[in-house]
C-alpha atoms as a PDB file:
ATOM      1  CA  UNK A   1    -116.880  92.235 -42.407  1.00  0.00           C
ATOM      2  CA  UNK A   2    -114.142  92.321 -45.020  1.00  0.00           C
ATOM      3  CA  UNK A   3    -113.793  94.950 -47.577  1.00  0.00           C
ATOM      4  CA  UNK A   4    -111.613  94.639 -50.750  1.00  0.00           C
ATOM      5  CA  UNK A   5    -111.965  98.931 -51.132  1.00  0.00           C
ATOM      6  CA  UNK A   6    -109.005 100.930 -50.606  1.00  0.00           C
ATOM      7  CA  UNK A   7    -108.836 103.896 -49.760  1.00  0.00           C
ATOM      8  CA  UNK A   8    -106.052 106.150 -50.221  1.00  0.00           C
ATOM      9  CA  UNK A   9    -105.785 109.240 -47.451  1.00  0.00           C
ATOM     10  CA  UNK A  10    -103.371 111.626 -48.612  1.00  0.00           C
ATOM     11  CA  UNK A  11    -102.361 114.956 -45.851  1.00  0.00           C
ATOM     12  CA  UNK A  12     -99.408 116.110 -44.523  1.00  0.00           C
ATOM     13  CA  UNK A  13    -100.699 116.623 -40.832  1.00  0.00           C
ATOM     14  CA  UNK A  14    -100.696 112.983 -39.343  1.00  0.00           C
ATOM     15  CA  UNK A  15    -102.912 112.849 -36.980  1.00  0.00           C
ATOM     16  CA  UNK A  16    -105.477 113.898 -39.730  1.00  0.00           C
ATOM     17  CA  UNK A  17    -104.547 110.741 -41.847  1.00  0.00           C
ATOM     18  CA  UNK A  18    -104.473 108.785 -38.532  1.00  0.00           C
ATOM     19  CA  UNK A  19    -108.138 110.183 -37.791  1.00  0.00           C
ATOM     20  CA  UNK A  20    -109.350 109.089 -41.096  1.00  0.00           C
ATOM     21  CA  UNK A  21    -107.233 105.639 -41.548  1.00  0.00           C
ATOM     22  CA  UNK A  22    -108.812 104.149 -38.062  1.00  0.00           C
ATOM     23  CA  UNK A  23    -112.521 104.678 -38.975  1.00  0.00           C
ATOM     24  CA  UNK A  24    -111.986 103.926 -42.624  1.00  0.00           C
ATOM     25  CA  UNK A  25    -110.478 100.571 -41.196  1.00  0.00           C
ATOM     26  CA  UNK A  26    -113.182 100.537 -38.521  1.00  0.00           C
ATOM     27  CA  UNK A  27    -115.646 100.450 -40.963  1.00  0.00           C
ATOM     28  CA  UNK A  28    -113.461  97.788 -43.004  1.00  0.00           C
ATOM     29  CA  UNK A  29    -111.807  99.857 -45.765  1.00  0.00           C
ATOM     30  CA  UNK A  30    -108.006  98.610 -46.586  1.00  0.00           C
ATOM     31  CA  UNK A  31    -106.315 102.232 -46.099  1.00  0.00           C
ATOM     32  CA  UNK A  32    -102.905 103.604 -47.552  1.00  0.00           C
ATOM     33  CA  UNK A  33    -101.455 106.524 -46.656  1.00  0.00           C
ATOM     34  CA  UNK A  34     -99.272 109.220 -48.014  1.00  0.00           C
ATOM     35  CA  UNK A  35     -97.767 112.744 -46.603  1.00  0.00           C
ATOM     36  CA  UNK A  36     -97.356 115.188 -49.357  1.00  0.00           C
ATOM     37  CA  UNK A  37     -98.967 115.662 -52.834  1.00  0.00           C
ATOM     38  CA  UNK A  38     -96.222 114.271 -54.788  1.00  0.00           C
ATOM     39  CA  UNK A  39     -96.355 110.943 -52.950  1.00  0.00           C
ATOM     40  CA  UNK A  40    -100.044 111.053 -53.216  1.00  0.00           C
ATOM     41  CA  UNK A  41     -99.594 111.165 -56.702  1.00  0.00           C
ATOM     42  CA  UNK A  42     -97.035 108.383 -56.993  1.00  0.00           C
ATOM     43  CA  UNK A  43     -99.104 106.302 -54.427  1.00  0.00           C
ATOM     44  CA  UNK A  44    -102.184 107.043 -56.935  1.00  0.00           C
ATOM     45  CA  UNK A  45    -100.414 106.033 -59.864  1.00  0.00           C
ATOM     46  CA  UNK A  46     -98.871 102.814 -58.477  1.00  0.00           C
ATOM     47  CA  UNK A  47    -101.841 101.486 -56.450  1.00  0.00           C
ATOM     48  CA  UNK A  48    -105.073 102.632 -58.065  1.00  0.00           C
ATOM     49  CA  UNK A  49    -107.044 102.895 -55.149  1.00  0.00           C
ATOM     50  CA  UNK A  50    -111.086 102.754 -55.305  1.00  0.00           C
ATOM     51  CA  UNK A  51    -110.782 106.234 -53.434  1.00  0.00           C
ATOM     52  CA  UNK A  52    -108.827 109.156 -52.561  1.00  0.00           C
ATOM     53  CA  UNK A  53    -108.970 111.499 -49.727  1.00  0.00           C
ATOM     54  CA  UNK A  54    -107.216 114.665 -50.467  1.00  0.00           C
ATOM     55  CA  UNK A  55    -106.214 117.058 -48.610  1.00  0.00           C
ATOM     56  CA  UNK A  56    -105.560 121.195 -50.323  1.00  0.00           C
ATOM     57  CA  UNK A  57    -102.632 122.450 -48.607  1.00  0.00           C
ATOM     58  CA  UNK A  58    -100.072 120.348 -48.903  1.00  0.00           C
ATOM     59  CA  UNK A  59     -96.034 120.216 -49.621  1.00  0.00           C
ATOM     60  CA  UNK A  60     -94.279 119.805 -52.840  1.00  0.00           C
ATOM     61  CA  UNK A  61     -97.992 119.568 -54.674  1.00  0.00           C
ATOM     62  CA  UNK A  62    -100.940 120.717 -53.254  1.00  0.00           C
ATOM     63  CA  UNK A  63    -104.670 118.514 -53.671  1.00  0.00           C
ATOM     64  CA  UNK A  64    -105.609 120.679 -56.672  1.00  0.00           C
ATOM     65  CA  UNK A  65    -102.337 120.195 -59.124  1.00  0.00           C
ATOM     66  CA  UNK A  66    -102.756 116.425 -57.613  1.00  0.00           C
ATOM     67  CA  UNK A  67    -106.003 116.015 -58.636  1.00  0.00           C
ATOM     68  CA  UNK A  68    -105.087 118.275 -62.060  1.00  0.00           C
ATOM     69  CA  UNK A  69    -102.412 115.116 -62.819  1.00  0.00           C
ATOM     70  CA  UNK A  70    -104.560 112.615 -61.759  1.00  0.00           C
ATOM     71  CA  UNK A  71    -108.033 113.712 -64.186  1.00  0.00           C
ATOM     72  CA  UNK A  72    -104.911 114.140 -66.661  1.00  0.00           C
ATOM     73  CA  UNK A  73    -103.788 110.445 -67.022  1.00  0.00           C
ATOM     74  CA  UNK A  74    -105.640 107.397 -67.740  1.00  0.00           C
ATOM     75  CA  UNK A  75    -104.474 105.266 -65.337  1.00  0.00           C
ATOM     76  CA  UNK A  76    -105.442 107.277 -62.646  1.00  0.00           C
ATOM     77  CA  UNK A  77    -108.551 109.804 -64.130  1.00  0.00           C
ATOM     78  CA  UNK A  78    -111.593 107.860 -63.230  1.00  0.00           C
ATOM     79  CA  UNK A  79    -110.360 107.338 -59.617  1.00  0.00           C
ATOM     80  CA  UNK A  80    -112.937 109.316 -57.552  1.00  0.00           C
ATOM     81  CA  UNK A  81    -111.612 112.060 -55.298  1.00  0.00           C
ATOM     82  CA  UNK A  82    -112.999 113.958 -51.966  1.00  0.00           C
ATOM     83  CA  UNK A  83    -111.265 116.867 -51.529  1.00  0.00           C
ATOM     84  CA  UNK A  84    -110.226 117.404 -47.698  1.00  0.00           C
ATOM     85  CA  UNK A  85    -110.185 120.904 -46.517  1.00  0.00           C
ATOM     86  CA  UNK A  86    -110.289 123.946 -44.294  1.00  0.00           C
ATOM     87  CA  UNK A  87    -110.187 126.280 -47.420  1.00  0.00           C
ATOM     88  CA  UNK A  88    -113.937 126.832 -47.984  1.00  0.00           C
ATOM     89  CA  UNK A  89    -114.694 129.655 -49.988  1.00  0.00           C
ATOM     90  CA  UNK A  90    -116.768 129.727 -52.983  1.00  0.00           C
ATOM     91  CA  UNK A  91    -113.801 129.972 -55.065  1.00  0.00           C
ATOM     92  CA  UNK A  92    -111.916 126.824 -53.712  1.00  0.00           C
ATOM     93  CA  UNK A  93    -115.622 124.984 -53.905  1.00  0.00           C
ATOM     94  CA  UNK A  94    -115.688 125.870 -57.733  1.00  0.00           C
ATOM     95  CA  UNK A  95    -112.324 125.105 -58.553  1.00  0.00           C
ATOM     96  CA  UNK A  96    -112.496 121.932 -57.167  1.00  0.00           C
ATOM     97  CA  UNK A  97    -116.019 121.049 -59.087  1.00  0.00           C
ATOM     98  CA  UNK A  98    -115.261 122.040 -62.169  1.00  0.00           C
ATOM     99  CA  UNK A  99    -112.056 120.076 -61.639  1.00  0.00           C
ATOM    100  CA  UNK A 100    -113.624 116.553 -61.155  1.00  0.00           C
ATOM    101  CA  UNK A 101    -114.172 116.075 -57.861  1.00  0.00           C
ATOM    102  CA  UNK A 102    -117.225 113.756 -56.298  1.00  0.00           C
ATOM    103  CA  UNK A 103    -116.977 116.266 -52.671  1.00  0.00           C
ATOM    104  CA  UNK A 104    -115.311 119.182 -50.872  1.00  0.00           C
END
């Protein structure tokens, strides 16, 4: 079945992108990829996915000054975002809420 959603999966450990790119495409998702936050970003800006899969820790920007640029500018604020994440304390959870995301 043919899906016209794309995804956008944005961590700098590859075999996590890797992981999520082959059952997003499984399940028929178009799938674009980036390594670091300010790629991400870029990638964000330039391809307006339907989604984004972002990852916290990350070089150069991490997830939560990507997602602070991306709720920041029009062409990219209404994208939906899940945040991707070993950090898991109440504080990260928050942050990330009252930041705009749809998941942690």
């Amino acid at each position: 079945m043919a899906n016209n959603r794309r995804v956008l999966v944005v961590d700098d450990e590859r075999h996590i992108v890797r992981l999520i790119q082959v059952n997003l495409e499984r399940e028929g998702y178009q799938v674009l990829t980036a390594f670091d936050g300010k790629d991400g970003l870029q990638k964000a800006k330039t391809e307006r996915p339907d989604l984004v899969v972002l990852d916290v820790m990350m070089p150069y920007m991490d997830g939560f000054e990507v997602l602070k640029s991306m709720k920041a500018d029009p062409v990219t604020a209404e994208i939906p975002v899940i945040m991707l994440t070993a950090k898991a304390q109440d504080a990260d959870v928050f942050r990330g809420w009252s930041s705009g995301l749809i998941a942690i």
